[in-house]
N, C-alpha and C. Protein backbone atom coordinates (compact mmCIF):
# COMPACT_ATOMS: atom_id res chain seq x y z
N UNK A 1 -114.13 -228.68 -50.75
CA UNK A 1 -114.78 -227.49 -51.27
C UNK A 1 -113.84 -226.29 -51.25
N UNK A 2 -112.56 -226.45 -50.22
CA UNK A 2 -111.94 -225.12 -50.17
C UNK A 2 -111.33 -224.89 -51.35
N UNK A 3 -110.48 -226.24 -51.83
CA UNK A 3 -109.95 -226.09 -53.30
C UNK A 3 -110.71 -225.34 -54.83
N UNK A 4 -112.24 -225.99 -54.44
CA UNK A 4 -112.76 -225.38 -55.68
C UNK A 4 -113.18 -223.97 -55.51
N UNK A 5 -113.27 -224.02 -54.02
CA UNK A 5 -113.13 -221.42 -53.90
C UNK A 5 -112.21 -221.13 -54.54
N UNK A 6 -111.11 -221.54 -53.87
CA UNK A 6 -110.11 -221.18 -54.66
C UNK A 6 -109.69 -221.14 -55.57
N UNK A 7 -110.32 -222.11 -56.66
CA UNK A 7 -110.71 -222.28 -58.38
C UNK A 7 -110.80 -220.80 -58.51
N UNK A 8 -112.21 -220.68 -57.94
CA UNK A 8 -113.17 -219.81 -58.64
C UNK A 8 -112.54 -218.16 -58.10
N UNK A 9 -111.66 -217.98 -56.84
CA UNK A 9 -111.67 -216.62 -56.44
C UNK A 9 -110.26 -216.29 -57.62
N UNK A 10 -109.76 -217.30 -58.18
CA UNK A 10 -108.30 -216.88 -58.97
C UNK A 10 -109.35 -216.30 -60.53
N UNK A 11 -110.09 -217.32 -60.98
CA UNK A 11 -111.03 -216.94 -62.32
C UNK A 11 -111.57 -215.99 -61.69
N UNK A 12 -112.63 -215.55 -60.88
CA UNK A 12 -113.05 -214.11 -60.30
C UNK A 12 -111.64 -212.38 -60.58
N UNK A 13 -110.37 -213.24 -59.85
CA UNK A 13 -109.72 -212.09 -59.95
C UNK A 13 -109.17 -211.62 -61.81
N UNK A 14 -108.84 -212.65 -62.20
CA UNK A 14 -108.37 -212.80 -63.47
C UNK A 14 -109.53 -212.05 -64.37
N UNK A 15 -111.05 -212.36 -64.28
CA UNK A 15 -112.01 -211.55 -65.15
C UNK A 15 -111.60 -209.97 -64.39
N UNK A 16 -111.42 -209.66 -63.26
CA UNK A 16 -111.51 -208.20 -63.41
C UNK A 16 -110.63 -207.20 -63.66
N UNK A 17 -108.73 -207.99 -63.75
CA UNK A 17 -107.96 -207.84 -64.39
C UNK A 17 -108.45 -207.71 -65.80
N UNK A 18 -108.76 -208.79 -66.28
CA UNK A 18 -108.98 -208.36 -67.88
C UNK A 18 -110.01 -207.29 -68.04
N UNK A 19 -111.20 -207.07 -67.20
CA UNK A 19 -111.97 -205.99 -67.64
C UNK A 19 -111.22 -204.54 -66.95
N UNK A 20 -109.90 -204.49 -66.50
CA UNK A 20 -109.19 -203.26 -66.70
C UNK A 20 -110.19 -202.73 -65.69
N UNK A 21 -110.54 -203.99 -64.28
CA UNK A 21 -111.36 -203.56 -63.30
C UNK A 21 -110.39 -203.44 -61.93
N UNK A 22 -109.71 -203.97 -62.01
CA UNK A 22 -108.34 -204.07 -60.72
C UNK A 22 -107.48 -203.07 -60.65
N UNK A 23 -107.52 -202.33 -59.27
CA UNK A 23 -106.92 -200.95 -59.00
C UNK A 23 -105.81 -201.61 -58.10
N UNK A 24 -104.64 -200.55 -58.73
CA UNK A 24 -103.30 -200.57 -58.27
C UNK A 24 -103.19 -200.37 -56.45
N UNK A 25 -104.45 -199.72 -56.35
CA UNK A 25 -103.92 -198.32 -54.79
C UNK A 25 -105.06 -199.03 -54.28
N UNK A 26 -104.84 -198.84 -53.08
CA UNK A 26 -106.08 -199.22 -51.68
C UNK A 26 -106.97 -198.18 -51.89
N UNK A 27 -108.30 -198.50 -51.71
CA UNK A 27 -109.19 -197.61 -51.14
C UNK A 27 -108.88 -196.99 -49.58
N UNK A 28 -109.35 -195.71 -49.24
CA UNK A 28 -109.14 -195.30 -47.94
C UNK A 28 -109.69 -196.05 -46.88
N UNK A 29 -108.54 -196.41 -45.46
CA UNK A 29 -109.50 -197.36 -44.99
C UNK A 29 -110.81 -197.19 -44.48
N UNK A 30 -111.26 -195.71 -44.54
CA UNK A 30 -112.70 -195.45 -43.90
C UNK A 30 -113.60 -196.11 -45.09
N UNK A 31 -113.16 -196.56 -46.20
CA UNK A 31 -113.91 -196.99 -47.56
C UNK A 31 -113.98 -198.39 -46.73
N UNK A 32 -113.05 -199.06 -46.55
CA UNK A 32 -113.18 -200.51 -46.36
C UNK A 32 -113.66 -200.90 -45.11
N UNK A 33 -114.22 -199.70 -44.47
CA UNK A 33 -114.55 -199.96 -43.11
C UNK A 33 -116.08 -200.05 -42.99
N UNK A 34 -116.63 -200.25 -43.85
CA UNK A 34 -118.41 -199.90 -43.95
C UNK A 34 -119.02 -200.76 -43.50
N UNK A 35 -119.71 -200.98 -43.06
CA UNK A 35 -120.75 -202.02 -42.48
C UNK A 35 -122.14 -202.30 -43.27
N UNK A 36 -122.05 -201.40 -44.35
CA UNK A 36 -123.06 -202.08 -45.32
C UNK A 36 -122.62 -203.37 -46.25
N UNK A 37 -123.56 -204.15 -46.72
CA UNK A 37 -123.35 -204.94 -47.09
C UNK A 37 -122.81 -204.86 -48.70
N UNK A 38 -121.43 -205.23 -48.96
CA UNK A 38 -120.97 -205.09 -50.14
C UNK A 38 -120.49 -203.85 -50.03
N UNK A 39 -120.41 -203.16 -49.32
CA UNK A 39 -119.63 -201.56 -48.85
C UNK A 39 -120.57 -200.57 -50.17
N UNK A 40 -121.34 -201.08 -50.09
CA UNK A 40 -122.10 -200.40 -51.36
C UNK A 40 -122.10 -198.62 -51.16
N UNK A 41 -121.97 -198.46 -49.93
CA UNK A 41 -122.19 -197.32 -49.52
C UNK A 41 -120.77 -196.47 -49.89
N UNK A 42 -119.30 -197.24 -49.74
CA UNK A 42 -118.04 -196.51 -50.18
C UNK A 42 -117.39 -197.18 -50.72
N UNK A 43 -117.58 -198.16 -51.52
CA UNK A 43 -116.69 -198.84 -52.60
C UNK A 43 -117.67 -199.05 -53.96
N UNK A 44 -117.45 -199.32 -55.10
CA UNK A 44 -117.64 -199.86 -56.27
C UNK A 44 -117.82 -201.61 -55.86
N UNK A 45 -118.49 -201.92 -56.78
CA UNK A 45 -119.05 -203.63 -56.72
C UNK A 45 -117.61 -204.24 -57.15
N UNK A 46 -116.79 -203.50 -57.90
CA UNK A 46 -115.02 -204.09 -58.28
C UNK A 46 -114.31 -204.11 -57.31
N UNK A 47 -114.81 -202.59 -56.86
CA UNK A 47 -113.16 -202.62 -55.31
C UNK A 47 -113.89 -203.48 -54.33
N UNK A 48 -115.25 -203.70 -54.29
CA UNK A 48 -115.44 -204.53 -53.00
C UNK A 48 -114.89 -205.85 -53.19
N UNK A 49 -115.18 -206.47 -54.42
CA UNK A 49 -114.52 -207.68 -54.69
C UNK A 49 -113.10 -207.76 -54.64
N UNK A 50 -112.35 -206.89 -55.43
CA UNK A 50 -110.67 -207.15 -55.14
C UNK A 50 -110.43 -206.38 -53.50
N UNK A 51 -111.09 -205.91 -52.60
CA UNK A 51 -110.40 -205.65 -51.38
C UNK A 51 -110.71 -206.01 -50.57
N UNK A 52 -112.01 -206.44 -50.49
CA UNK A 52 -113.13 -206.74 -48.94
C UNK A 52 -112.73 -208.76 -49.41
N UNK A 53 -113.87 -208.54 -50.72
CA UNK A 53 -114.50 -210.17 -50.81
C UNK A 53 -113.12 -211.07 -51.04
N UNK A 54 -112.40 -210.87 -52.19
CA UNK A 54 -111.48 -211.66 -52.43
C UNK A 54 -110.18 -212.04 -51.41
N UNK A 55 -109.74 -211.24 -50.45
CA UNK A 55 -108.90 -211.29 -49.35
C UNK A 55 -109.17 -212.03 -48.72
N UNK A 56 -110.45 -212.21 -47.89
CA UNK A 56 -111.16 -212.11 -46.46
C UNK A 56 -111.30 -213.99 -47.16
N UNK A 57 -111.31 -214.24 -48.59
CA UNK A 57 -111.91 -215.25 -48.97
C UNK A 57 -110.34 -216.32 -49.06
N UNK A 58 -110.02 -215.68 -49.52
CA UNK A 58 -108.23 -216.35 -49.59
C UNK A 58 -107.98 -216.72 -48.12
N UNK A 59 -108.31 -215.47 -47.06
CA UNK A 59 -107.66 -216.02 -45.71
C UNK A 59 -108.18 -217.52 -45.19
N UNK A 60 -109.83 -217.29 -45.36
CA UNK A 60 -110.46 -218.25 -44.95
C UNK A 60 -109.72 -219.91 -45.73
N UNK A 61 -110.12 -219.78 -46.88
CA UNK A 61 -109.51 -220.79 -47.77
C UNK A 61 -107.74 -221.39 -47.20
N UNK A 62 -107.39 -220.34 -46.97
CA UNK A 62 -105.92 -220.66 -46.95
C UNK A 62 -106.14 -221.48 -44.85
N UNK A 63 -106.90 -220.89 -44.48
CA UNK A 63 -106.93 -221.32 -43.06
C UNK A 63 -107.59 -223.13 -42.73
N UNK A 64 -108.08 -222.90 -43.85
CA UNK A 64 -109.25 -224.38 -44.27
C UNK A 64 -110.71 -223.78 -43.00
N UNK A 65 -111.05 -222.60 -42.97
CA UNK A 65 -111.94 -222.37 -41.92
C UNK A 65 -113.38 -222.21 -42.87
N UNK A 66 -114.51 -221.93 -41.74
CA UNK A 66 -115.88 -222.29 -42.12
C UNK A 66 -115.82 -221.56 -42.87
N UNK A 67 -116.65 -221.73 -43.99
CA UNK A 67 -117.05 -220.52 -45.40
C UNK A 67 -118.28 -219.81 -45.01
N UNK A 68 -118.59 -219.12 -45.31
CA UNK A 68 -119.87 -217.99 -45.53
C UNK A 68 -120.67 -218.94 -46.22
N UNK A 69 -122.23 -218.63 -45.55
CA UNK A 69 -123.16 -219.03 -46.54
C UNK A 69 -123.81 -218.49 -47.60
N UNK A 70 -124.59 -218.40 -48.44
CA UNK A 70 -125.06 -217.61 -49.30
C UNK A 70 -124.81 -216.40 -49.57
N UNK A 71 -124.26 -215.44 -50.74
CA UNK A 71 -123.60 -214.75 -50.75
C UNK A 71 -124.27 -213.68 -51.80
N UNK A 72 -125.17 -214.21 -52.35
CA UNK A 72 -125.66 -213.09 -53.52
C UNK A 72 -124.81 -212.07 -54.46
N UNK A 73 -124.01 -213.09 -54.68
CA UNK A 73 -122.90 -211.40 -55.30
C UNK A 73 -123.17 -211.82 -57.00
N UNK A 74 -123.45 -212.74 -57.51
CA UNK A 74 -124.35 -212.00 -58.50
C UNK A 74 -125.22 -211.57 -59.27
N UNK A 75 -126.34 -211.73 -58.47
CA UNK A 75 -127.42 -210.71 -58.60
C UNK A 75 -126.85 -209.05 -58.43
N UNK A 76 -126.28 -208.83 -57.81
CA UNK A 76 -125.78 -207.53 -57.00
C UNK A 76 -124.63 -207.60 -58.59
N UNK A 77 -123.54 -208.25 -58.79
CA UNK A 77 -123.09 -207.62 -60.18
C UNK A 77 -123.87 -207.55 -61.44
N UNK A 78 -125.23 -208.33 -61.30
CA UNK A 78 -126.01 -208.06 -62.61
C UNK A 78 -126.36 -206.80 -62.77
N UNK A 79 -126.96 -205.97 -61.15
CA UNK A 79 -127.68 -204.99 -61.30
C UNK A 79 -126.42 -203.80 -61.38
N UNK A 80 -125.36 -204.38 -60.90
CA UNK A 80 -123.98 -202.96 -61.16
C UNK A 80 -124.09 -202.77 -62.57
N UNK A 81 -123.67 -203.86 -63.14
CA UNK A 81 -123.10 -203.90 -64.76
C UNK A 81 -124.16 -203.50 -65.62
N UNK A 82 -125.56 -203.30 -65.18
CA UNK A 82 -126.95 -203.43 -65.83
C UNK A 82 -126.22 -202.59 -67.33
N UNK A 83 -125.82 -200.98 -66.96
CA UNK A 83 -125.69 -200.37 -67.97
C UNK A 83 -124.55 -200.40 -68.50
N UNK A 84 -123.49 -200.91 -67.87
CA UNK A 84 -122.33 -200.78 -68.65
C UNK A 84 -121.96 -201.62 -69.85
N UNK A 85 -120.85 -200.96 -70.45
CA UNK A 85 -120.67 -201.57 -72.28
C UNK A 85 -119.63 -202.71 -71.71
N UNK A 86 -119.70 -203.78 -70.73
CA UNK A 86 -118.72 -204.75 -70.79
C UNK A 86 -119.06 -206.12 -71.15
N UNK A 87 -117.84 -206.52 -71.48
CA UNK A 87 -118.03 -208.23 -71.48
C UNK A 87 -118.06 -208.87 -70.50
N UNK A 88 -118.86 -209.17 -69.74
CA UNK A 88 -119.15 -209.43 -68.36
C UNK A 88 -119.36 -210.84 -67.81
N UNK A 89 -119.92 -211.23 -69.21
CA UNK A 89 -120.20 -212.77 -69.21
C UNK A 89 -119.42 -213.78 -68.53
N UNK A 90 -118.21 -214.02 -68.47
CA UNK A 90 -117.18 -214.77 -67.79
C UNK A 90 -117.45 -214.48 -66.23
N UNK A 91 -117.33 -213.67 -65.64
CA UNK A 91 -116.78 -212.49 -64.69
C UNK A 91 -118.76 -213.21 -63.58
N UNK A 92 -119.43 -212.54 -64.33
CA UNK A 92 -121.19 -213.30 -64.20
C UNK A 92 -120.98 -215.16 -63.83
N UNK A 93 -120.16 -215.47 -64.63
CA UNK A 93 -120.44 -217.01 -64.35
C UNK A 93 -119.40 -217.56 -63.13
N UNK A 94 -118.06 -216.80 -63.00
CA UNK A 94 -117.83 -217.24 -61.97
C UNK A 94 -118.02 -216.80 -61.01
N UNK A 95 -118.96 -215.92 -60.70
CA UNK A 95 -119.34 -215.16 -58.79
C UNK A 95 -120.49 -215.71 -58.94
N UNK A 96 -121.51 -216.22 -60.15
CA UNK A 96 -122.47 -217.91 -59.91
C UNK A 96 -121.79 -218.72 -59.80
N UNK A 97 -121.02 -219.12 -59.73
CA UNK A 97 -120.12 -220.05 -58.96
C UNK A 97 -119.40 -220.63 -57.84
N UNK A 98 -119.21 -219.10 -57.21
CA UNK A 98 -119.14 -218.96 -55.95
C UNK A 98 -120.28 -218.76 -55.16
N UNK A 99 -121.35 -218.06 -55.65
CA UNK A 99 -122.38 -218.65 -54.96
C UNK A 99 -123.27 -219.64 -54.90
N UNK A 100 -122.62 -220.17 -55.73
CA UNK A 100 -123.07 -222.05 -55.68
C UNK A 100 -122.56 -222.60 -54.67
N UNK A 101 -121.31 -222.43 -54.86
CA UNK A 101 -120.42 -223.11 -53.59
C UNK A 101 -120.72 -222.94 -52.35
N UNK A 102 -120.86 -221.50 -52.16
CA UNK A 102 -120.52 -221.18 -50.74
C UNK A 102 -122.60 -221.52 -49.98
N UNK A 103 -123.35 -221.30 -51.26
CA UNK A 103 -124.96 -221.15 -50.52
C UNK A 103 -125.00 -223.19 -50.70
N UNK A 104 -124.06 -224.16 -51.18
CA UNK A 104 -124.31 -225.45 -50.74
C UNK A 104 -124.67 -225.90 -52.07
N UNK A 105 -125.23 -225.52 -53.24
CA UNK A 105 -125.88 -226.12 -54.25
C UNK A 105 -125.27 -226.96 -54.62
């Protein structure tokens, strides 16, 4: 299963590259330090994914260690993207993907 995260966190990063969603610069670390869930409180649903989710997910993967269970991330990008003008569709199918994986389906 670690191989196919790792499928899905490279297609995850690659959609938000192409949606011209991937920032050059760190967020401040008091941003990445939140204890809400999805840092909803000081990051964007993008920077949480390229700084919190996608890292923390590589380490694990790369360690072969236990995965997270159920992850809801996208429901939580349906309701980010609700209004925005993007092509999202790709980007939607692989974080259902990862939460396929990681909730066991």
């Amino acid at each position: 299963m670690h191989t196919q995260v790792a499928e899905v966190l490279i297609d995850i990063e690659a959609e938000l590259r192409q949606l011209q969603l991937w920032e050059s610069e760190l967020p401040p670390e008091e941003a990445l330090a939140s204890t809400q869930p999805f840092c909803f409180d000081t990051l964007t649903l993008p920077q949480w994914l390229q700084f919190v989710f996608l890292p923390r997910m590589h380490d694990l993967v790369a360690a072969e260690a236990a995965l997270p269970g159920d992850c809801g991330i996208r429901p939580m990008a349906e309701e980010y993207f609700r209004s925005a003008q993007l092509p999202i569709r790709e980007l939607l199918l692989a974080l259902d993907r990862v939460d396929r994986l990681l909730g066991g389906a």
